[in-house]
Protein backbone atom coordinates (compact mmCIF):
# COMPACT_ATOMS: atom_id res chain seq x y z
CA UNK A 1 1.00 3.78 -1.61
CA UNK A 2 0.75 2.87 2.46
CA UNK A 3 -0.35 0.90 4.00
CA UNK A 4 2.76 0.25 3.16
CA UNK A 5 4.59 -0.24 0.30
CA UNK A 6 4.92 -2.29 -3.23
CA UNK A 7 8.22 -3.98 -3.06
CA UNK A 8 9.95 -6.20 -5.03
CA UNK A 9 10.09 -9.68 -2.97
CA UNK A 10 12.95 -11.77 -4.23
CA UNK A 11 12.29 -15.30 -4.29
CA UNK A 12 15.03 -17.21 -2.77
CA UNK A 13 15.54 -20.03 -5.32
CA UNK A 14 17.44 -23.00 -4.31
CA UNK A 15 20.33 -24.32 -7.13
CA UNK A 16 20.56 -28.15 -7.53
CA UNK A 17 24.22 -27.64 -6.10
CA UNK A 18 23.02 -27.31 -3.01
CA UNK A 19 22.69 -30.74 -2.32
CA UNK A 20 26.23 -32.29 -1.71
CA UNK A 21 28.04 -35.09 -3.83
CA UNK A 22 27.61 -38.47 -2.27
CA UNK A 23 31.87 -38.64 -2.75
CA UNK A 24 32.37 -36.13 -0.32
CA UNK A 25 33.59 -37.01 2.67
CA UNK A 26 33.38 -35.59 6.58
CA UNK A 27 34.85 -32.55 6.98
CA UNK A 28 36.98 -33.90 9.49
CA UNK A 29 37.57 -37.38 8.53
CA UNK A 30 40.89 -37.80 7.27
CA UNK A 31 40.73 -41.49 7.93
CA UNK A 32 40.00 -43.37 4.54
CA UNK A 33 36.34 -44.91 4.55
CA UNK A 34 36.33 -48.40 5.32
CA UNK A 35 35.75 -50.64 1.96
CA UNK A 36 32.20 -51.42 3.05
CA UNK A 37 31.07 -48.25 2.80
CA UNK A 38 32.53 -47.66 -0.36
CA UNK A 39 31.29 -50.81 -1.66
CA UNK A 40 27.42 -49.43 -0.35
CA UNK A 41 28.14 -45.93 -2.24
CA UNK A 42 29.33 -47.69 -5.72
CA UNK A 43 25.70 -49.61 -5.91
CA UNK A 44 23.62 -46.23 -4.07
CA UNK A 45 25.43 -43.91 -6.56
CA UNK A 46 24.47 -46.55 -9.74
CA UNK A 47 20.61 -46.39 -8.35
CA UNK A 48 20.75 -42.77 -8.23
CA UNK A 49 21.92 -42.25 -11.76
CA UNK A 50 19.16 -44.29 -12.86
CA UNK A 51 16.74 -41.78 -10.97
CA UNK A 52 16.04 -44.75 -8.81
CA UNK A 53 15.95 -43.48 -5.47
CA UNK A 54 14.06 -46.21 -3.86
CA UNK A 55 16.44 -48.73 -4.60
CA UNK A 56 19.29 -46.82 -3.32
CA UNK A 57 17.61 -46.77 -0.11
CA UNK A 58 17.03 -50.23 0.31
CA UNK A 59 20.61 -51.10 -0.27
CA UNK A 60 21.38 -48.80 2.61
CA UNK A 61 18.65 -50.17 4.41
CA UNK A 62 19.69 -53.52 3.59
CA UNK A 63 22.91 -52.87 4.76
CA UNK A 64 22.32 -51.35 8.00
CA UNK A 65 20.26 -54.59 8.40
CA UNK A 66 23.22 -57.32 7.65
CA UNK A 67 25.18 -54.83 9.99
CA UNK A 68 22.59 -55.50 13.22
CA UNK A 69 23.35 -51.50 13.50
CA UNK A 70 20.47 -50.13 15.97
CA UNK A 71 21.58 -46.78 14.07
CA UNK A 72 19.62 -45.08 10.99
CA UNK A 73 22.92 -45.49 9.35
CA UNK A 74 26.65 -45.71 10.48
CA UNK A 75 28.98 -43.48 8.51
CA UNK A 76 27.80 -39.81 8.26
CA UNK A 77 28.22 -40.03 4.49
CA UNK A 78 25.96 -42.94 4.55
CA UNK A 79 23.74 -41.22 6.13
CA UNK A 80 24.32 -38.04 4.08
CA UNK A 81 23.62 -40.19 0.80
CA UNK A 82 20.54 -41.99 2.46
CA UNK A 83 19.09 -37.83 3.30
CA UNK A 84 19.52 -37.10 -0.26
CA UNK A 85 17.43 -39.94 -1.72
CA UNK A 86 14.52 -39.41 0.12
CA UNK A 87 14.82 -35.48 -0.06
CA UNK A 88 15.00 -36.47 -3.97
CA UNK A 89 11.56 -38.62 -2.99
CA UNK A 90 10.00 -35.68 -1.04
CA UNK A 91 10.18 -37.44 1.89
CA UNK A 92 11.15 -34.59 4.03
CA UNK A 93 10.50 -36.26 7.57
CA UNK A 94 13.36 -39.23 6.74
CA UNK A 95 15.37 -36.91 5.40
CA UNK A 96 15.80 -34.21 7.93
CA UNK A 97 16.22 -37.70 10.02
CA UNK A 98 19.32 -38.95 8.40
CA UNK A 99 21.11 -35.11 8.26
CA UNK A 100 20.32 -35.08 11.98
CA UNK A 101 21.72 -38.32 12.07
CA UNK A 102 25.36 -37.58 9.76
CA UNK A 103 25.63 -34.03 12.11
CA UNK A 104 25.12 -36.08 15.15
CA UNK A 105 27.78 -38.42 13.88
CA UNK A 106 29.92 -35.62 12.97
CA UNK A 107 28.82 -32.01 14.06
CA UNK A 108 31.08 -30.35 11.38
CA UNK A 109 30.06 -32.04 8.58
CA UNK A 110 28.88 -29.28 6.45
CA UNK A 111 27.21 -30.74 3.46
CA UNK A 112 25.00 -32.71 5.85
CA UNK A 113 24.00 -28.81 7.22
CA UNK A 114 23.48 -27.60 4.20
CA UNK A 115 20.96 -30.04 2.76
CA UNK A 116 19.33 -29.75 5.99
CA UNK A 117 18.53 -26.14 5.76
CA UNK A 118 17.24 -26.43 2.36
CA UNK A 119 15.05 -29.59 3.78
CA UNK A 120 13.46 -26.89 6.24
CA UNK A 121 13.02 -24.52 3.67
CA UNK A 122 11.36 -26.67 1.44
CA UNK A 123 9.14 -27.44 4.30
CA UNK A 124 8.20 -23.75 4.93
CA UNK A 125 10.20 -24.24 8.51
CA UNK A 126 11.43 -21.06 8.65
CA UNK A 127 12.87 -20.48 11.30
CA UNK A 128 14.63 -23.73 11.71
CA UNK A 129 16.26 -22.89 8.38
CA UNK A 130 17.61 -20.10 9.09
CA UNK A 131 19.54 -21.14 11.80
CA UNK A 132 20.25 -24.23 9.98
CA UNK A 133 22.04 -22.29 7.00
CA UNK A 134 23.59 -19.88 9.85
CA UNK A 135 25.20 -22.47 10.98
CA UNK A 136 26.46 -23.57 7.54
CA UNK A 137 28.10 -20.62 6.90
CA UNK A 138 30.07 -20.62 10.44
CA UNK A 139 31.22 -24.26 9.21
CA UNK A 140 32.19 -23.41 5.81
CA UNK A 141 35.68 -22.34 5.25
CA UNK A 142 36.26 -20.36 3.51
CA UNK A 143 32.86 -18.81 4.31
CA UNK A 144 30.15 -18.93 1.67
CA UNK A 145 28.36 -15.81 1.52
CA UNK A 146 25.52 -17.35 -0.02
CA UNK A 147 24.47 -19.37 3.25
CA UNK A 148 24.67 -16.33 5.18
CA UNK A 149 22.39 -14.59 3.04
CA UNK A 150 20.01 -17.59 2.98
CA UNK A 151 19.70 -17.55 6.70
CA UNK A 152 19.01 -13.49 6.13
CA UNK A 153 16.45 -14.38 3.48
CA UNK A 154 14.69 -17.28 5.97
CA UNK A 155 14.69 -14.81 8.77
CA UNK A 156 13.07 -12.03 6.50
CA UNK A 157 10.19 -15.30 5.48
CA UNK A 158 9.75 -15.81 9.32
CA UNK A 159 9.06 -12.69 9.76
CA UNK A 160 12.36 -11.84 12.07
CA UNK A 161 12.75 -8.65 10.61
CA UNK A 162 15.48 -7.29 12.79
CA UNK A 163 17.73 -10.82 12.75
CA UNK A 164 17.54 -10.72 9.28
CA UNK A 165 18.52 -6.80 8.78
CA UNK A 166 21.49 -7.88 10.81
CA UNK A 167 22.72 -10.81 8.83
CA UNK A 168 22.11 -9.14 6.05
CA UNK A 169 24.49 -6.35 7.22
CA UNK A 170 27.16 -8.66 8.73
CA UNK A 171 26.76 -10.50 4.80
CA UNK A 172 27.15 -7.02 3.25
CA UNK A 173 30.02 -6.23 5.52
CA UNK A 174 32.43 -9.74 5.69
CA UNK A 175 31.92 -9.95 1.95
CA UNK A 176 31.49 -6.67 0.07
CA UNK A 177 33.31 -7.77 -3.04
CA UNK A 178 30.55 -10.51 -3.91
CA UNK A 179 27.55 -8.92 -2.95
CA UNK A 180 25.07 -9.21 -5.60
CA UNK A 181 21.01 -7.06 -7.00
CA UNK A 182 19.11 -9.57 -5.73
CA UNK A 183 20.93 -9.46 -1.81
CA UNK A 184 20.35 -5.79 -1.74
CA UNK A 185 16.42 -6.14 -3.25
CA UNK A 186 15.95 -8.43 0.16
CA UNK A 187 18.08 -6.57 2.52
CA UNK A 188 15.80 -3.30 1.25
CA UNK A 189 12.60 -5.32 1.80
CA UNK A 190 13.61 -6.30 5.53
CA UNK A 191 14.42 -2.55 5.82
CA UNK A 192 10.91 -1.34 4.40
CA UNK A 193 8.97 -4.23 6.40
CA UNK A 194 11.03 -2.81 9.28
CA UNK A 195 9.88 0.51 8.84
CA UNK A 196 13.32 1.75 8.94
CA UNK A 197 12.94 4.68 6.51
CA UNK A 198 16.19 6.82 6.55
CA UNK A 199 18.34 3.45 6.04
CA UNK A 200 15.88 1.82 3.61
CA UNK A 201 16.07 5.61 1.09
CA UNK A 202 19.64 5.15 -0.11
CA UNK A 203 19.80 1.54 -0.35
CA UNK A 204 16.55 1.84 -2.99
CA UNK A 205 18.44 5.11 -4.43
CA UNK A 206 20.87 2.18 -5.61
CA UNK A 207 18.45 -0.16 -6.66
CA UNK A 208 16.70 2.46 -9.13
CA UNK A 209 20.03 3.20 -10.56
CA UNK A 210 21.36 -1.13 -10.95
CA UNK A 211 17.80 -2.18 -12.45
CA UNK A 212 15.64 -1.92 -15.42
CA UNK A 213 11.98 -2.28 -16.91
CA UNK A 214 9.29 -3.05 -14.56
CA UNK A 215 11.68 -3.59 -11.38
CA UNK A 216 13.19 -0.66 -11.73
CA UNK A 217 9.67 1.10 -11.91
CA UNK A 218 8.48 -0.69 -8.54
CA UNK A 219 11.59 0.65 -6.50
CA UNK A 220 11.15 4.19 -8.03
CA UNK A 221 7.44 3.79 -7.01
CA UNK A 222 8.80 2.61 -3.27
CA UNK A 223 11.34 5.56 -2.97
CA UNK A 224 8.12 7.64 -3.44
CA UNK A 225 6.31 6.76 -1.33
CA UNK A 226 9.54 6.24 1.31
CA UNK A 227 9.71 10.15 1.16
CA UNK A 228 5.65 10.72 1.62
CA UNK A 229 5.67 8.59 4.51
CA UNK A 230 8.64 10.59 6.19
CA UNK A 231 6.58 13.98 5.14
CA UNK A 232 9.73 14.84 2.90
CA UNK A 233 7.67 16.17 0.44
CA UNK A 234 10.36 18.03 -1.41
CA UNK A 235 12.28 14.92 -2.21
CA UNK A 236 9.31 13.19 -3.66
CA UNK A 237 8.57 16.30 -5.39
CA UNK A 238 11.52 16.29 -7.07
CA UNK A 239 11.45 12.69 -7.57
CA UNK A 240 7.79 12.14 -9.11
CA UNK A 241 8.42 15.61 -11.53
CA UNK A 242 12.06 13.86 -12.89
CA UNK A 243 10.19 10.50 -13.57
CA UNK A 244 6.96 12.31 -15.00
CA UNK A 245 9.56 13.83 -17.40
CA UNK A 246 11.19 11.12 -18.14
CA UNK A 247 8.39 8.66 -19.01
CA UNK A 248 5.04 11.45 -19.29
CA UNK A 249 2.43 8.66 -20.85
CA UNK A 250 3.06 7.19 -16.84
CA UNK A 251 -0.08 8.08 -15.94
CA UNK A 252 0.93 6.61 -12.62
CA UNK A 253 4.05 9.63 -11.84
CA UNK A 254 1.36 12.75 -12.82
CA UNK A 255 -1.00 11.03 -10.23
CA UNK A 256 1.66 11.36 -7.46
CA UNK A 257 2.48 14.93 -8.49
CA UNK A 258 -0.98 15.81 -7.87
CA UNK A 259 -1.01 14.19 -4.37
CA UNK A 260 2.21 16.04 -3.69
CA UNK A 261 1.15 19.04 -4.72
CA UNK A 262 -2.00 19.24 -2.62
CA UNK A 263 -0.08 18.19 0.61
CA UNK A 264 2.28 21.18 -0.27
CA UNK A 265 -1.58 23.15 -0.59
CA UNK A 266 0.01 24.17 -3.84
CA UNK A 267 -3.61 23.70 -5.47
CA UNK A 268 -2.69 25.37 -9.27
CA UNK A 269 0.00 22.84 -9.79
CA UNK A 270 -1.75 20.06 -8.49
CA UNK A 271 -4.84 20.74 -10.94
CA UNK A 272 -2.09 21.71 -13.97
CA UNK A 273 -0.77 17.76 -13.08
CA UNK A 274 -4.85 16.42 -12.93
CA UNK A 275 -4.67 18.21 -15.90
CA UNK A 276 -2.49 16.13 -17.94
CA UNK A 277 -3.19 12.86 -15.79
CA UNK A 278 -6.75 13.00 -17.14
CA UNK A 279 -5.39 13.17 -20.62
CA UNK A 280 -3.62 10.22 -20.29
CA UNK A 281 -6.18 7.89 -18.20
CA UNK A 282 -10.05 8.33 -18.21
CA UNK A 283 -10.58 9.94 -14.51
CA UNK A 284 -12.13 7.87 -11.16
CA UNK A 285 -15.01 9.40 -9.64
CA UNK A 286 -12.98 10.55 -7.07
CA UNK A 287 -10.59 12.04 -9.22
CA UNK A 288 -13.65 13.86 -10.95
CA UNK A 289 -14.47 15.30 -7.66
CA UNK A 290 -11.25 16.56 -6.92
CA UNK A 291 -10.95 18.09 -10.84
CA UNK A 292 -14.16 19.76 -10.51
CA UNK A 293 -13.24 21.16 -6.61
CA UNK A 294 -10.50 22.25 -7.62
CA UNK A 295 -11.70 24.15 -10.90
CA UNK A 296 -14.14 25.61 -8.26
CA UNK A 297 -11.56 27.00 -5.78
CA UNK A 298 -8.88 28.44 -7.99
CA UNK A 299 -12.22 30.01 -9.71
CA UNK A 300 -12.73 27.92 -13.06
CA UNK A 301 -16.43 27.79 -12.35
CA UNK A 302 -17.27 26.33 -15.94
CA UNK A 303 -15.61 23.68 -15.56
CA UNK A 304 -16.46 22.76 -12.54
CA UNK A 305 -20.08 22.73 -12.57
CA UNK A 306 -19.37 20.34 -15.91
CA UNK A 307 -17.43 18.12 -14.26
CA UNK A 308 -20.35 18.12 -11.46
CA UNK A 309 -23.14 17.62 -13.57
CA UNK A 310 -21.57 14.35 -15.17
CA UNK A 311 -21.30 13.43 -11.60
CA UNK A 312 -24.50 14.01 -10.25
CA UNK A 313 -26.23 12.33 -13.81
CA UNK A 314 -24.13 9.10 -13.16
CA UNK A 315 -26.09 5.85 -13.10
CA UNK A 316 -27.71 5.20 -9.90
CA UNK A 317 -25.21 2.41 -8.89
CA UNK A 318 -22.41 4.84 -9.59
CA UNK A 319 -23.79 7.91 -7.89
CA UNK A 320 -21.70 9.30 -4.91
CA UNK A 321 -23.15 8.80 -1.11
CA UNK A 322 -26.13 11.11 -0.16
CA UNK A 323 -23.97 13.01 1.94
CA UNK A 324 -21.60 13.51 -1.13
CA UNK A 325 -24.57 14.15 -3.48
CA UNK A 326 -25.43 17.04 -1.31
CA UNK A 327 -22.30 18.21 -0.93
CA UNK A 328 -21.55 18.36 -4.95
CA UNK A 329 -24.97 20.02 -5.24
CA UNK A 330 -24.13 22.98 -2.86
CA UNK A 331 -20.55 23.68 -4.98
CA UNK A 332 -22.77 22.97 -8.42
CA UNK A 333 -24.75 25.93 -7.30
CA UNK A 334 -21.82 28.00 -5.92
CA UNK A 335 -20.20 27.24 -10.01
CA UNK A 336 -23.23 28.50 -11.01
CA UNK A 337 -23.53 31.45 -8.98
CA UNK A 338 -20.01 32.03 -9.64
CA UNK A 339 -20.81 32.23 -12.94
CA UNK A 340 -23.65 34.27 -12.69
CA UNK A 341 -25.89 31.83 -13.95
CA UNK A 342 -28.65 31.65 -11.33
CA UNK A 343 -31.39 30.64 -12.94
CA UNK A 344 -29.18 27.62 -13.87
CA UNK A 345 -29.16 27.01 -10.12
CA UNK A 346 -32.79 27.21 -9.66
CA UNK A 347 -33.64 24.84 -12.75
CA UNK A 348 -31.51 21.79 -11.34
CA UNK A 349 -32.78 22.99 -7.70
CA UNK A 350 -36.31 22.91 -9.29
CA UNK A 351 -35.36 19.12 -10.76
CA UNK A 352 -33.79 17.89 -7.98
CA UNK A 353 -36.51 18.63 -5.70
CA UNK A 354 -39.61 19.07 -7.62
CA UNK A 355 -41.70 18.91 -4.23
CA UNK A 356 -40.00 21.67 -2.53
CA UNK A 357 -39.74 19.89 0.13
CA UNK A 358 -36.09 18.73 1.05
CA UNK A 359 -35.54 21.85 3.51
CA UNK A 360 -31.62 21.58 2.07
CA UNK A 361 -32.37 22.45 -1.49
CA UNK A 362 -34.94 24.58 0.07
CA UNK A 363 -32.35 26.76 2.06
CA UNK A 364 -30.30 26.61 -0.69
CA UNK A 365 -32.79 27.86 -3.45
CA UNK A 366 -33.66 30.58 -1.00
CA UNK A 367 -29.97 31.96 -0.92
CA UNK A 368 -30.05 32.21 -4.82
CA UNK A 369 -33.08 33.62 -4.97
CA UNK A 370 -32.22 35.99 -2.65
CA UNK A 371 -28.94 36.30 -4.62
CA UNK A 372 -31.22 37.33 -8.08
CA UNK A 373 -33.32 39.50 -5.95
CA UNK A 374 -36.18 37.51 -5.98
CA UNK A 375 -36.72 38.56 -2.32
CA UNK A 376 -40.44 37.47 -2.01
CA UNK A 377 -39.72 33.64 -3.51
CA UNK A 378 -36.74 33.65 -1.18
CA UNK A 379 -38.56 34.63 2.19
CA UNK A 380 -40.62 31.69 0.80
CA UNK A 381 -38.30 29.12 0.08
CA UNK A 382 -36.27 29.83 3.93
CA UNK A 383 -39.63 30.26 5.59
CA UNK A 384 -40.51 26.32 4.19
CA UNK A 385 -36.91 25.18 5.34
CA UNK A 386 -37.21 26.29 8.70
CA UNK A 387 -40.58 24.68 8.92
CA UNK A 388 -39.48 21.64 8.14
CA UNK A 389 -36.90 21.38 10.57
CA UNK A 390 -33.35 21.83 8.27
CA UNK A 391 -30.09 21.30 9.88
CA UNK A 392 -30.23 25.30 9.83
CA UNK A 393 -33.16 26.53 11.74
CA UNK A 394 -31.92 29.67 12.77
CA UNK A 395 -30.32 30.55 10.15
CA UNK A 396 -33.00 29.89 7.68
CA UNK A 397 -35.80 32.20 10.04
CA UNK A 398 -32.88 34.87 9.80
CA UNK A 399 -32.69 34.69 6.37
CA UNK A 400 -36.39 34.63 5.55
CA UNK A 401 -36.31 37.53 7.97
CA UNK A 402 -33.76 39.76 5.57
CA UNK A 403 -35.68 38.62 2.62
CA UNK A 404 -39.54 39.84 3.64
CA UNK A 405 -37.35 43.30 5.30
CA UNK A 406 -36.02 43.66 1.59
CA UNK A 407 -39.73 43.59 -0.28
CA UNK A 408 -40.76 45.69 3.18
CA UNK A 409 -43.13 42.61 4.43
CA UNK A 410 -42.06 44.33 8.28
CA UNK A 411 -44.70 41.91 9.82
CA UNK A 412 -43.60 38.53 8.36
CA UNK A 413 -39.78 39.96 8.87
CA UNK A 414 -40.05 40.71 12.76
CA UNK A 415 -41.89 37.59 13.06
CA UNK A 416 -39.11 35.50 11.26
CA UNK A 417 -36.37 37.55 13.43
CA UNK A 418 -37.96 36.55 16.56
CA UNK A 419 -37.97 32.85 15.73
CA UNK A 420 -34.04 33.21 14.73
CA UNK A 421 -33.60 35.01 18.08
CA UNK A 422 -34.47 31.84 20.06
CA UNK A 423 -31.01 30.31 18.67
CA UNK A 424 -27.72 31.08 19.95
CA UNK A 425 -25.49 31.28 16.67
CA UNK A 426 -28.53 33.91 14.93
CA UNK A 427 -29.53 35.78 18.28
CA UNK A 428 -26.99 38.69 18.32
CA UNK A 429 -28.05 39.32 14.37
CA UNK A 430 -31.81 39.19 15.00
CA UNK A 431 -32.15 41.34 17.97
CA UNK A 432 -30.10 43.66 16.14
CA UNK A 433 -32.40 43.55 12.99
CA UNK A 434 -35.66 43.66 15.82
CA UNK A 435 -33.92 46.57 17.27
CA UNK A 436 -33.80 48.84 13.58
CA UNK A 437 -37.03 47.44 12.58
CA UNK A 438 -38.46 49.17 15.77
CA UNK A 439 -36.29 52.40 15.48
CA UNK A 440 -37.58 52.25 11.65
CA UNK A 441 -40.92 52.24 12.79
CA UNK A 442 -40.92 55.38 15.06
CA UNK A 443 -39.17 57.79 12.32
């Protein structure tokens, strides 16, 4: 899991009681409104329990018309009602127009702040809204929680990690007796996003424990991979083998054991989990690989070189890259060898390359053949490779030298051991083998 990391994302969800009564009045207007305004709100608030938003805004229009006002409106609750039927219209432009209008009438008026936050977040203005519902939770009193963590929640959309980690935390701490799931699942996603690791572990610990069903399975899946990306490997050992005990048909828990277990190089366990993980979900390619690597290093050659075959006999738009192909086909042979099956080898060799003349297979056929004793056919088969230039030069004119020395061919061996002498890596070796084929030849 990183790149980084599955989270829950909460979806901040905005209640219909966000948008203020049209009967409430300034928060600091203790003056009773004058009778023409509450004349104006009688006929807005009849429109608007019709659903008939447009004609509540023409009476207010109206109004402000008869009243040669120069103003958008001239009594912040006016203006507060006039916001709310054209955010009820979508008509976000007039109605962040008219809030502006009520705060600039009155700068405390709170409901006029909130309903312009939730304009801006409607709007996907981010970061205005989040200082627009920070600022609604310094004018509410008693302070709403809920505004603070909506200006956490808009800083976390903008992408202000850090500002929202801290409102979350200042939310967290002036209110601990109402936090709620959901303000943790956010304040754990700034924390992830933020990379902050160490803070982010516990806070998921809780999550794991407060949730259920598939939620519950995304943070346990998050913690995981928390404590790979810090290189605690013990704790997510000891995490992914509790949850592959708890639910073992997860395919997706055995799959992480295996990854833990070979980044711990603890190679039995991690092929015991492939083990079961293939039992429970039919196996990538990849994951075939690694099964049939791993059945060849802790020596289950059998299996392997099954588990290779069906690889290399895939369909040719499945079939691994060329440079994997070759690389399967040198530990196919190695199963086989292991396995003392060589003239298994040499048949597939013998398929593969019916030519004899890909100087890889040809290098490679010469080492089992040289492996069953078949010295001549091997001098043969590392004699062509060299010739045609394998990755392996020397090595193949040292080897085709050992092989003609072993059916006593002395000529065609000091010639090959002369050729391997002209490379750095085989020169030691040959003039060494020169050296005993001349002190051979003087007994």
């Amino acid at each position: 899991m990183n790149p980084i990391l599955k989270t829950v994302i909460v979806i901040l969800v905005f209640a219909a009681g966000i948008l203020a009564p049209l009967e409430t009045l300034p928060a600091q207007d203790d003056q009773k409104m004058p009778v023409s305004v509450q004349r104006l709100l009688i006929k807005v608030r009849a429109a608007m329990d019709k659903d008939d938003y447009a004609a509540a805004v023409r009476f207010i229009q109206a109004e402000q018309a008869r009243s040669q006002s120069n103003a958008l409106c001239s009594h912040p609750i006016v203006c507060l009602a006039l916001g709310n039927c054209f955010l009820m219209q979508k008509q976000m432009a007039h109605a962040e127009s008219a809030y502006l209008t009520a705060l600039s009438l009155d700068r405390n008026y709170l409901d006029a702040q909130v309903n312009l936050a939730k304009v801006y977040a409607d709007n996907n203005q981010t970061a205005k809204a989040a200082e627009a519902f920070l600022a609604a939770y310094e004018l509410s009193d008693p302070r709403n929680p809920k505004y603070l963590y909506y200006a956490g929640v808009m800083a976390l959309t903008n992408g202000n990690t850090q500002t929202a980690i801290r409102r979350f935390e200042s939310l967290f701490s002036a209110h601990p007796d109402q936090v709620i799931r959901q303000w943790r699942e956010n304040y754990a996603n700034a924390l992830v996003t933020a990379r902050q690791w160490k803070k982010a572990a516990p806070v998921i610990r809780a999550l794991v424990a407060q949730s259920k069903g598939e939620t519950r399975t995304k943070w346990q899946e998050t913690l995981l991979q928390i404590y790979l990306t810090m290189n605690d490997t013990g704790k997510a050992l000891s995490l992914a083998t509790t949850l592959s005990r708890q639910t073992p048909s997860e395919d997706k828990w055995w799959k992480a054991l295996v990854h833990i277990r070979l980044a711990r190089q603890e190679y039995a366990d991690a092929f015991e989990a492939l083990i079961i993980y293939s039992f429970i979900t039919p196996l990538t390619r990849q994951e075939k690989k690694l099964f049939a690597d791993l059945s060849l290093q802790l020596n289950v050659p059998a299996r392997a070189a099954g588990m290779y075959e069906t690889l290399l006999a895939a369909p040719a738009e499945k079939k691994p890259s060329p440079n994997q192909t070759g690389q399967m086909i040198d530990r196919l042979v190695c199963a086989y060898r292991q396995m003392g099956r060589g003239d298994k080898a040499l048949a597939m060799l013998n398929r593969l390359d019916p030519q004899a003349g890909n100087p890889a297979l040809l290098l490679l056929k010469g080492d089992v053949l040289y492996e069953t004793k078949n010295y001549k056919a091997a001098h043969k088969a590392f004699r062509a490779a060299a010739l045609k230039n394998c990755s392996q030069k020397g090595h193949a004119w040292l080897m085709a030298g050992y092989a003609a020395w072993q059916y006593n061919n002395i000529v065609a061996s000091r010639s090959a051991f002369e050729q391997a002498a002209q490379f750095k890596r085989q020169r030691k070796d040959a003039l060494a083998a020169i050296a005993q084929l001349n002190q051979s030849s003087q007994m």
